[in-house]
PDB file of N, CA and C in Angstrom:
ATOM      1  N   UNK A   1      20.851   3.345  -2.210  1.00  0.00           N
ATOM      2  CA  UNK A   1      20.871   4.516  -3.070  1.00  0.00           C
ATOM      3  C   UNK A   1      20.225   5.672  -2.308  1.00  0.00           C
ATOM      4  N   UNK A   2      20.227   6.801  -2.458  1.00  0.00           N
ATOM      5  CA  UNK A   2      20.431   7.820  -1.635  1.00  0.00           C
ATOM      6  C   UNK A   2      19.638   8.908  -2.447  1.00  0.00           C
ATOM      7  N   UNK A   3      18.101   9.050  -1.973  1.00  0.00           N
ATOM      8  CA  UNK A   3      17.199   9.543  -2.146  1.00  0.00           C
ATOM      9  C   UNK A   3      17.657  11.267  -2.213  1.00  0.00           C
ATOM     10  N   UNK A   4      17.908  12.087  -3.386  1.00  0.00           N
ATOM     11  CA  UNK A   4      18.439  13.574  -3.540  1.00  0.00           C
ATOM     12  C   UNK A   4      17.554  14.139  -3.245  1.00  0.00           C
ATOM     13  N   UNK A   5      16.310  14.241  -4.532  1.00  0.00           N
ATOM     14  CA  UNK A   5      15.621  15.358  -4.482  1.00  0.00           C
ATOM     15  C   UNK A   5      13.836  14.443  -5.067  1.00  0.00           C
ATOM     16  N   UNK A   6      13.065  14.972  -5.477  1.00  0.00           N
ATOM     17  CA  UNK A   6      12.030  14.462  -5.811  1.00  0.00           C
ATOM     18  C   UNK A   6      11.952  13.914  -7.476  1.00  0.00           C
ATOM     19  N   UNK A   7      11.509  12.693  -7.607  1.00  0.00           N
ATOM     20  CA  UNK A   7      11.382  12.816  -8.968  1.00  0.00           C
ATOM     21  C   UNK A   7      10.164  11.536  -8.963  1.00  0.00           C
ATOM     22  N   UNK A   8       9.988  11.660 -10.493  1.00  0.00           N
ATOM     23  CA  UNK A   8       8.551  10.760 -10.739  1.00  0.00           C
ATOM     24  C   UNK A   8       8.709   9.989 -12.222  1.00  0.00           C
ATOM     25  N   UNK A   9       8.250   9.142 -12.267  1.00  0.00           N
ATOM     26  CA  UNK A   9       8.315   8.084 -13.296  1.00  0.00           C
ATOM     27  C   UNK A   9       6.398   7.595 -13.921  1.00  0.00           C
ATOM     28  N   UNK A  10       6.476   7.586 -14.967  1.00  0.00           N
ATOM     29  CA  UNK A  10       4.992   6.840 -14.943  1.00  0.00           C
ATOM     30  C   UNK A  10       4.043   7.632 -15.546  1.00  0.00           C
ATOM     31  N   UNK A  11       2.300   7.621 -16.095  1.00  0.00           N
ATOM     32  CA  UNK A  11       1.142   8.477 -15.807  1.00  0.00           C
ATOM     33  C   UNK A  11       0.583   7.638 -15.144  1.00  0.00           C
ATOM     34  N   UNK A  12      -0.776   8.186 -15.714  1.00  0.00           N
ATOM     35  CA  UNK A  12      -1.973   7.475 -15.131  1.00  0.00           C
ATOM     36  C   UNK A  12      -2.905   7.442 -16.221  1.00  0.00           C
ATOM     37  N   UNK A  13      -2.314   6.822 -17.170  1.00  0.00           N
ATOM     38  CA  UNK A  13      -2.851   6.180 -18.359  1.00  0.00           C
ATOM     39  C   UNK A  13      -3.789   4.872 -17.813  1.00  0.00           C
ATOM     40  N   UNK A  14      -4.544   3.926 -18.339  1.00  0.00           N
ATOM     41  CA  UNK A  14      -4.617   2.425 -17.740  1.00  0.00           C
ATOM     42  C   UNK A  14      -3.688   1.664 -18.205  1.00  0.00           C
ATOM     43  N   UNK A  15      -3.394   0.670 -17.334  1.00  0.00           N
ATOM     44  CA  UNK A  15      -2.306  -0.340 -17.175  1.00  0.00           C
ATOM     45  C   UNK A  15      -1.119   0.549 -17.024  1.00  0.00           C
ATOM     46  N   UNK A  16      -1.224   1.696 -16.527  1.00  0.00           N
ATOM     47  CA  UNK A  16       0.162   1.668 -15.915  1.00  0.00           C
ATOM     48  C   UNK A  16       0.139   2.582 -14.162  1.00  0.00           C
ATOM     49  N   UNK A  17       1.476   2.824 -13.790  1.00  0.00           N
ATOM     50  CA  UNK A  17       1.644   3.715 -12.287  1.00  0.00           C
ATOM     51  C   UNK A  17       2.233   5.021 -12.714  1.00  0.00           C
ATOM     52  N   UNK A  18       1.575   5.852 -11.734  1.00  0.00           N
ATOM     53  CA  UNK A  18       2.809   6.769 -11.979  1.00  0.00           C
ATOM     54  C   UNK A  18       3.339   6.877 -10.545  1.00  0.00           C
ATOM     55  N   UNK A  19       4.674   6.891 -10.579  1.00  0.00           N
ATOM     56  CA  UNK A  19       5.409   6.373  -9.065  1.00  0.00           C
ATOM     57  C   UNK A  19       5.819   8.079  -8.793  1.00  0.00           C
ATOM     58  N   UNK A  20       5.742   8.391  -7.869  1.00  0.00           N
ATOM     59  CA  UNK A  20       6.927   9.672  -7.104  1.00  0.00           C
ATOM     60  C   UNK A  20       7.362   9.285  -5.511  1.00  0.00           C
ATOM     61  N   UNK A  21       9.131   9.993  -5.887  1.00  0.00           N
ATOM     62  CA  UNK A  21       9.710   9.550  -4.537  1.00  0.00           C
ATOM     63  C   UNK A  21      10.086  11.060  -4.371  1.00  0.00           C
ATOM     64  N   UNK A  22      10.326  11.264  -2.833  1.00  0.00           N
ATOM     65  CA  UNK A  22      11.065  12.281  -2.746  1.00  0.00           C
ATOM     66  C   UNK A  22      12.177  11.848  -1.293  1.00  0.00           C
ATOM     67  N   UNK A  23      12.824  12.876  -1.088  1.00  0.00           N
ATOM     68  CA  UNK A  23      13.237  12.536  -0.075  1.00  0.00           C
ATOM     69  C   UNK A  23      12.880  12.300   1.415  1.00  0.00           C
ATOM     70  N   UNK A  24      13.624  11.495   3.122  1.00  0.00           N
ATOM     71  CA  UNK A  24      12.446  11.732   3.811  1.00  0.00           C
ATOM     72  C   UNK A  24      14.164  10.697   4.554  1.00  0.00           C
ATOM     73  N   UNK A  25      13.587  10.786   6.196  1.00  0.00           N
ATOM     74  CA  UNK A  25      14.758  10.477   7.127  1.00  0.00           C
ATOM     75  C   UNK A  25      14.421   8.393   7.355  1.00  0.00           C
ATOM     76  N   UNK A  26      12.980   8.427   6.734  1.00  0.00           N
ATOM     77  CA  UNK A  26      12.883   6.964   6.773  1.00  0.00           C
ATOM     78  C   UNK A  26      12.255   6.521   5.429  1.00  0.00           C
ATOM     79  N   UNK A  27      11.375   5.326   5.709  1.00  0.00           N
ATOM     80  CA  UNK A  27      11.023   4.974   4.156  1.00  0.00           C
ATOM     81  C   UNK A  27       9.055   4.706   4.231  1.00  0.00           C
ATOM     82  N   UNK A  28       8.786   5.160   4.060  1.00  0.00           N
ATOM     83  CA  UNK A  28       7.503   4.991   3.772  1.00  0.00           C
ATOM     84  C   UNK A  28       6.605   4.742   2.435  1.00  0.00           C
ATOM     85  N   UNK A  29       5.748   4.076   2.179  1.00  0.00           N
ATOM     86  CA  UNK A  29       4.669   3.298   0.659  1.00  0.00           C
ATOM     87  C   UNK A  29       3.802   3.608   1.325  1.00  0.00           C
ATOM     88  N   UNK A  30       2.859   5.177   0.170  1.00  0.00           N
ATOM     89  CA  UNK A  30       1.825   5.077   0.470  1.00  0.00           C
ATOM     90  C   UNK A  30       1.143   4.824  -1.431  1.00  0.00           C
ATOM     91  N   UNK A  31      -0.152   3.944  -1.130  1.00  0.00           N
ATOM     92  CA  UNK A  31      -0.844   3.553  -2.604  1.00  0.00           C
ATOM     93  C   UNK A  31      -1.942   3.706  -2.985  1.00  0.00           C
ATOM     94  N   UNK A  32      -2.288   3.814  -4.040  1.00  0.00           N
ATOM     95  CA  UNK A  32      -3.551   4.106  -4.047  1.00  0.00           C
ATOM     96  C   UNK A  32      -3.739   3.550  -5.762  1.00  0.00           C
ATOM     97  N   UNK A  33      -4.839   2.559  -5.295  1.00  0.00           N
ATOM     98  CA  UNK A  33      -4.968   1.434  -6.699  1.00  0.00           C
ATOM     99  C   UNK A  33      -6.659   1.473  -6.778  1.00  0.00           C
ATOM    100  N   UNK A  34      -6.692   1.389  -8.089  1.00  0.00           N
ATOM    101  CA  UNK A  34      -7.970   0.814  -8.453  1.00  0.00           C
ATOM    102  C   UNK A  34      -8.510  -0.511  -8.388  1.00  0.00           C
ATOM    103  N   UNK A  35      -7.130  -1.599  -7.669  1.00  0.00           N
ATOM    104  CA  UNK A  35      -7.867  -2.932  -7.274  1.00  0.00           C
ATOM    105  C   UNK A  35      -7.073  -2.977  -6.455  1.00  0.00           C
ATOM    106  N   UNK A  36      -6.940  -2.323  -5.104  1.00  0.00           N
ATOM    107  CA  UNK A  36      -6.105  -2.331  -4.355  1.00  0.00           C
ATOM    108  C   UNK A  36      -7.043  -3.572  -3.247  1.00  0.00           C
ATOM    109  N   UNK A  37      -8.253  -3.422  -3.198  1.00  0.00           N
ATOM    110  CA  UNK A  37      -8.861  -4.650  -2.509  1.00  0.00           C
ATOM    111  C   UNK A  37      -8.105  -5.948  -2.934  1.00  0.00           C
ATOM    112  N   UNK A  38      -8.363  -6.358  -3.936  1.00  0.00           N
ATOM    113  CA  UNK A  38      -8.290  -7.549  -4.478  1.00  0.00           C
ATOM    114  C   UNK A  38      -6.302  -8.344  -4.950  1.00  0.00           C
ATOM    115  N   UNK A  39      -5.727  -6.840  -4.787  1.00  0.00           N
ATOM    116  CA  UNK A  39      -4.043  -7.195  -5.329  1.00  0.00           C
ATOM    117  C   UNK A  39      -3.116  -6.051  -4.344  1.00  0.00           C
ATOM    118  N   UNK A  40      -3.723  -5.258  -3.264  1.00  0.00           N
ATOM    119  CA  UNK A  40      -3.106  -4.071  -2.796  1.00  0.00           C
ATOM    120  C   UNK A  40      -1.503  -4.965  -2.092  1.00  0.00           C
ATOM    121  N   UNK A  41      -1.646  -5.988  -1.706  1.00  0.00           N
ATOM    122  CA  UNK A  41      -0.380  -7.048  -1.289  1.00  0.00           C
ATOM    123  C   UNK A  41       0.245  -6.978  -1.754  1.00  0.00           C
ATOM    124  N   UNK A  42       0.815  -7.932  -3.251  1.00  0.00           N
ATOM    125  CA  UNK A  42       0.781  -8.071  -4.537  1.00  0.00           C
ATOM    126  C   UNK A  42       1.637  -6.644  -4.721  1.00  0.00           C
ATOM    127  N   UNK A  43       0.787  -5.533  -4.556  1.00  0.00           N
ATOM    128  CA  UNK A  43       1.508  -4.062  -5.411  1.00  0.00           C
ATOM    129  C   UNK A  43       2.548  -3.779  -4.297  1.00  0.00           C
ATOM    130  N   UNK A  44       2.022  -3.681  -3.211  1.00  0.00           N
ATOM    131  CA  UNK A  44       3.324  -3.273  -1.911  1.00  0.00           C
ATOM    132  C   UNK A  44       4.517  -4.045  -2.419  1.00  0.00           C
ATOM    133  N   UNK A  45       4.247  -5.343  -2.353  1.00  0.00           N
ATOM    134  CA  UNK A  45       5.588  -6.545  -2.242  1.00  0.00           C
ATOM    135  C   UNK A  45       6.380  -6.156  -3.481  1.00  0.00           C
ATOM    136  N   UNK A  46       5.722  -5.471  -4.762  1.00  0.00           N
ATOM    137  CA  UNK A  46       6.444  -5.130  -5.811  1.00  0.00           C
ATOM    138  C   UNK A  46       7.426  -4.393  -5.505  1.00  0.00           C
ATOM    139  N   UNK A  47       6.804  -3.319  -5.314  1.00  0.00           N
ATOM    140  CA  UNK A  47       7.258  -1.971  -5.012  1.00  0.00           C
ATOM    141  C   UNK A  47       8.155  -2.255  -3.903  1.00  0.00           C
ATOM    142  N   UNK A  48       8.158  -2.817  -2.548  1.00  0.00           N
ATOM    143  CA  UNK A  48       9.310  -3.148  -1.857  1.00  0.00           C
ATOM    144  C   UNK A  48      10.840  -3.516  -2.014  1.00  0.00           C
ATOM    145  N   UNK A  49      10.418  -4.990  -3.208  1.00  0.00           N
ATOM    146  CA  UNK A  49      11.349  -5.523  -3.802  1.00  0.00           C
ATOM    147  C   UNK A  49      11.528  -4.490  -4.617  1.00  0.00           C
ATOM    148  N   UNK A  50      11.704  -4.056  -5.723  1.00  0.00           N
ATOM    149  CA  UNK A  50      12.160  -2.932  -6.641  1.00  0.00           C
ATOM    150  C   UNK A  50      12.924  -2.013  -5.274  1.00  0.00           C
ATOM    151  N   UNK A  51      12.361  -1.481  -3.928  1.00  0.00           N
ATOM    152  CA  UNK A  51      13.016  -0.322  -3.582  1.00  0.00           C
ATOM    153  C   UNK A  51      14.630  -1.389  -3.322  1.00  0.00           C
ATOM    154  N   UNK A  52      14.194  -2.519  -2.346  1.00  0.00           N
ATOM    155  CA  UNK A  52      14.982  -3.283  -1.857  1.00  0.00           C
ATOM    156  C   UNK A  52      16.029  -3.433  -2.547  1.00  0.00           C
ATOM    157  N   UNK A  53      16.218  -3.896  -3.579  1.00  0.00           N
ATOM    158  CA  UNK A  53      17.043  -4.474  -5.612  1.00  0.00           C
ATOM    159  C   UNK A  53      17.859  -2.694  -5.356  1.00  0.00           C
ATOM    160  N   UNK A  54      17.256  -1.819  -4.882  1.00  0.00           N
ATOM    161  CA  UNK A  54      17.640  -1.004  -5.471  1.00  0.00           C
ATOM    162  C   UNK A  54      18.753  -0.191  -4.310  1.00  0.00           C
ATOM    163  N   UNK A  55      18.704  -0.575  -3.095  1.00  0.00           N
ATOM    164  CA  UNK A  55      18.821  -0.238  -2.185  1.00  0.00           C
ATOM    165  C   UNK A  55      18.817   0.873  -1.475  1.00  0.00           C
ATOM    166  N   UNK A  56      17.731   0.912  -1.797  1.00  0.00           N
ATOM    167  CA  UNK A  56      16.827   2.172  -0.885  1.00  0.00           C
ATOM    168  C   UNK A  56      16.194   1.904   0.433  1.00  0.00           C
ATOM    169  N   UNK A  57      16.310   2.986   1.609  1.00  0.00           N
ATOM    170  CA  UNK A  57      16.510   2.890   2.824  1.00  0.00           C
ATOM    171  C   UNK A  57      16.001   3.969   2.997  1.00  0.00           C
ATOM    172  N   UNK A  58      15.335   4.817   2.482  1.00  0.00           N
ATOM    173  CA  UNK A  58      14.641   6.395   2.873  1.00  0.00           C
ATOM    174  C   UNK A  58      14.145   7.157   1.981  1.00  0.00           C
ATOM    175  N   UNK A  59      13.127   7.833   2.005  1.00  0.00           N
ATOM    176  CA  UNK A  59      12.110   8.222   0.998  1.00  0.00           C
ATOM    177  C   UNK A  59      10.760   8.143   1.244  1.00  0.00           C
ATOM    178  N   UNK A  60       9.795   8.864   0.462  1.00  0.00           N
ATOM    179  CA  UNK A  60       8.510   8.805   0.561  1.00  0.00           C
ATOM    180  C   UNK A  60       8.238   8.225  -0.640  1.00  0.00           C
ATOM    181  N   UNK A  61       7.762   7.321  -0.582  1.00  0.00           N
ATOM    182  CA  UNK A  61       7.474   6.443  -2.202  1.00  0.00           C
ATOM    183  C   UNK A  61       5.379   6.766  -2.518  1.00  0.00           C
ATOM    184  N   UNK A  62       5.293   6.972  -3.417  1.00  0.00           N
ATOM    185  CA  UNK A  62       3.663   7.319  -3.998  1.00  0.00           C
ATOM    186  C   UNK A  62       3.518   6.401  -5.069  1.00  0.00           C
ATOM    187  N   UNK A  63       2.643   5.600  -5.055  1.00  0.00           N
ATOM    188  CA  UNK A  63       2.171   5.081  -6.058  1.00  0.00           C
ATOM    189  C   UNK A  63       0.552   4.923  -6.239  1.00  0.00           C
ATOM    190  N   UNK A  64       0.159   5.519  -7.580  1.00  0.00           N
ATOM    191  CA  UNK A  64      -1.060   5.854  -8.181  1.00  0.00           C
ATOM    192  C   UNK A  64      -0.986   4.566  -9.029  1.00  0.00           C
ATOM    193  N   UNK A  65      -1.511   3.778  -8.460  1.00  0.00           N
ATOM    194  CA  UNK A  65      -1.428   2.521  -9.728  1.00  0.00           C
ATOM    195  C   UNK A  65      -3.079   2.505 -10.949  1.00  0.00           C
ATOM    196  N   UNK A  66      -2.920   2.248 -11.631  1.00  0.00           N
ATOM    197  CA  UNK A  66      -3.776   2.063 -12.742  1.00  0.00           C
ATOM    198  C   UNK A  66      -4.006   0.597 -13.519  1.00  0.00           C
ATOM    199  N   UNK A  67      -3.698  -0.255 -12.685  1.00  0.00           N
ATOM    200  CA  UNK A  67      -3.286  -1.216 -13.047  1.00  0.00           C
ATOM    201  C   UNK A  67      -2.361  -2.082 -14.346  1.00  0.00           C
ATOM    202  N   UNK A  68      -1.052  -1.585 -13.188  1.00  0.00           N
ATOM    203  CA  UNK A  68       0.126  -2.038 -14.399  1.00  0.00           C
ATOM    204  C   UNK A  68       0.594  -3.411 -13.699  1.00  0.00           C
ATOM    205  N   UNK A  69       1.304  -4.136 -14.643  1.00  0.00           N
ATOM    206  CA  UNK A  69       1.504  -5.271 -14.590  1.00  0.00           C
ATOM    207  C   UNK A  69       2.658  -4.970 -13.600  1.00  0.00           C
ATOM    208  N   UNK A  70       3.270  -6.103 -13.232  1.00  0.00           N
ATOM    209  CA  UNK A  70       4.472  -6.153 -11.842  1.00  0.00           C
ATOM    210  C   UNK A  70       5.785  -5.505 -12.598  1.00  0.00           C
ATOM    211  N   UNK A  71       6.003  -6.193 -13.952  1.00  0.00           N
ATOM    212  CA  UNK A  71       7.224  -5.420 -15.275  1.00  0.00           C
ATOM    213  C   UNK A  71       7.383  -3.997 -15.137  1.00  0.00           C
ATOM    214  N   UNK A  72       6.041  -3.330 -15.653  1.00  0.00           N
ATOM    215  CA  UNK A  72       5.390  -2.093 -15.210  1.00  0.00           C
ATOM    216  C   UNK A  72       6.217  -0.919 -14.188  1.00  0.00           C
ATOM    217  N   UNK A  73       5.459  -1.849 -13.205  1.00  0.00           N
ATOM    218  CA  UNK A  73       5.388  -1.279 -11.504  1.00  0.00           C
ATOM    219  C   UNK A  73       7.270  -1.039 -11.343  1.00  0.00           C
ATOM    220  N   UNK A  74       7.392  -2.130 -11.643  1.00  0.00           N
ATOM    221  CA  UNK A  74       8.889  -2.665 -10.887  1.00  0.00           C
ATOM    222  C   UNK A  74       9.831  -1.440 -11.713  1.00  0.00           C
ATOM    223  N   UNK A  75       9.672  -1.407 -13.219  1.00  0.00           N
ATOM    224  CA  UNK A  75      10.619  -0.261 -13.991  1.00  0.00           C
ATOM    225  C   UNK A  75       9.658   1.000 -13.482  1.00  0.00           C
ATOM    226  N   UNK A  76       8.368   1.498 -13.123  1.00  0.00           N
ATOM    227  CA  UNK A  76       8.603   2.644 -12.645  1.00  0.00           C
ATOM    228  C   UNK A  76       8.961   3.051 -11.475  1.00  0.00           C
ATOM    229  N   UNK A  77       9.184   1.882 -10.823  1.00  0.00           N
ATOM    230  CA  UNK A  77       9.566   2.420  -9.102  1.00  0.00           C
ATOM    231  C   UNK A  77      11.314   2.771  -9.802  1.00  0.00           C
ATOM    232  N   UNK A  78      12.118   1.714 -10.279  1.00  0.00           N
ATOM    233  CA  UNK A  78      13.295   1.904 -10.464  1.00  0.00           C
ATOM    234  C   UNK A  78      13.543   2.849 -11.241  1.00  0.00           C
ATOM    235  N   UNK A  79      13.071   3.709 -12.423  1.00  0.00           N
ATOM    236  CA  UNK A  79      13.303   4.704 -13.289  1.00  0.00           C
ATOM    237  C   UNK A  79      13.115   5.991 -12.269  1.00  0.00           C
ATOM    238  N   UNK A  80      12.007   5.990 -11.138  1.00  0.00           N
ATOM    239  CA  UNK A  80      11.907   6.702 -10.323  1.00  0.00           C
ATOM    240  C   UNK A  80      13.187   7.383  -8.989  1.00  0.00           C
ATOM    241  N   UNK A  81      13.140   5.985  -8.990  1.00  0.00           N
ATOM    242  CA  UNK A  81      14.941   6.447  -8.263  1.00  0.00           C
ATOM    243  C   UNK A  81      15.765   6.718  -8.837  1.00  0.00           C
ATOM    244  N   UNK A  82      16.090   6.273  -9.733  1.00  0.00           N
ATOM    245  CA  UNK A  82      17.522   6.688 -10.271  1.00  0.00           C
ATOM    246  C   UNK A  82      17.483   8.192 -10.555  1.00  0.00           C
ATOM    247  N   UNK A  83      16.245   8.667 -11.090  1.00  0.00           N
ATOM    248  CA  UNK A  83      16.262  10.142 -11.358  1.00  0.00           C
ATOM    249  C   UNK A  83      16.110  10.700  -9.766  1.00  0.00           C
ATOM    250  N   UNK A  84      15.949  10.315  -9.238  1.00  0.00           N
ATOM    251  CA  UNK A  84      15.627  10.627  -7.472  1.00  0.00           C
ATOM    252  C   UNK A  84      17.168  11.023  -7.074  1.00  0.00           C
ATOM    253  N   UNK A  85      18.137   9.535  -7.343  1.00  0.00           N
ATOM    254  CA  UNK A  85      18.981  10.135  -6.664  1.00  0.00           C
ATOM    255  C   UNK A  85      20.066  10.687  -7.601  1.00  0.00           C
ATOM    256  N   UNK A  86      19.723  11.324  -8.809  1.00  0.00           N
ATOM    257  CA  UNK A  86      20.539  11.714  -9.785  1.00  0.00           C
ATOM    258  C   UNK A  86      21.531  10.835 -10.574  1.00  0.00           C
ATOM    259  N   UNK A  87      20.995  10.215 -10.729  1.00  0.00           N
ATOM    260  CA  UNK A  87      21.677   9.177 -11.932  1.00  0.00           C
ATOM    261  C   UNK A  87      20.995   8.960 -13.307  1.00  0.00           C
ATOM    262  N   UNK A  88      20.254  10.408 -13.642  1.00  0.00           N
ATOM    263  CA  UNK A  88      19.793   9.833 -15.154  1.00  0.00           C
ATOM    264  C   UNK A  88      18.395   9.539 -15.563  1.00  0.00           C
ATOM    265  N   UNK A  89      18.552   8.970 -16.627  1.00  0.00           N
ATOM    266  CA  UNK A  89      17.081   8.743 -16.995  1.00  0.00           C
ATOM    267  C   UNK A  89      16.324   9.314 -17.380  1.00  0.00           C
TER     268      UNK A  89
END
């Protein structure tokens, strides 16, 4: 899927992320968690798989996690793209 323009999914309520992608010539995860010691693995591998499922190949991916569950994580990375690459949502 084919990263358009910038868009964002999520707050930063607790238990949840707020994800933003924008566009970018490769793919980069940068995160920033409140138990990123103890689960920062765990949140990458989410967020990978969700870009992966989704097939994404380029972008700057942000995630402010607050600790949301993987359900969570996984629908805001994906609600994030789709409005990313204009499909809605």
């Amino acid at each position: 899927m084919l990263i358009k323009k910038m868009a964002l999914a999520g707050t930063l309520e607790s238990s949840d992320a707020l994800v933003t992608i924008q566009p970018a010539d490769s793919l980069e995860i940068h995160l920033e968690s409140s138990v990123i010691e103890s689960f920062g693995g765990e949140i990458r591998a989410c967020v990978e798989s969700a870009l992966r499922r989704m097939g994404v190949d380029n972008g700057i991916v942000y995630v402010q996690d607050r600790g949301a569950l993987d359900c969570v994580l996984s629908a805001r990375v994906e609600t994030a793209v789709l409005r990313a690459a204009g499909e809605g949502v």
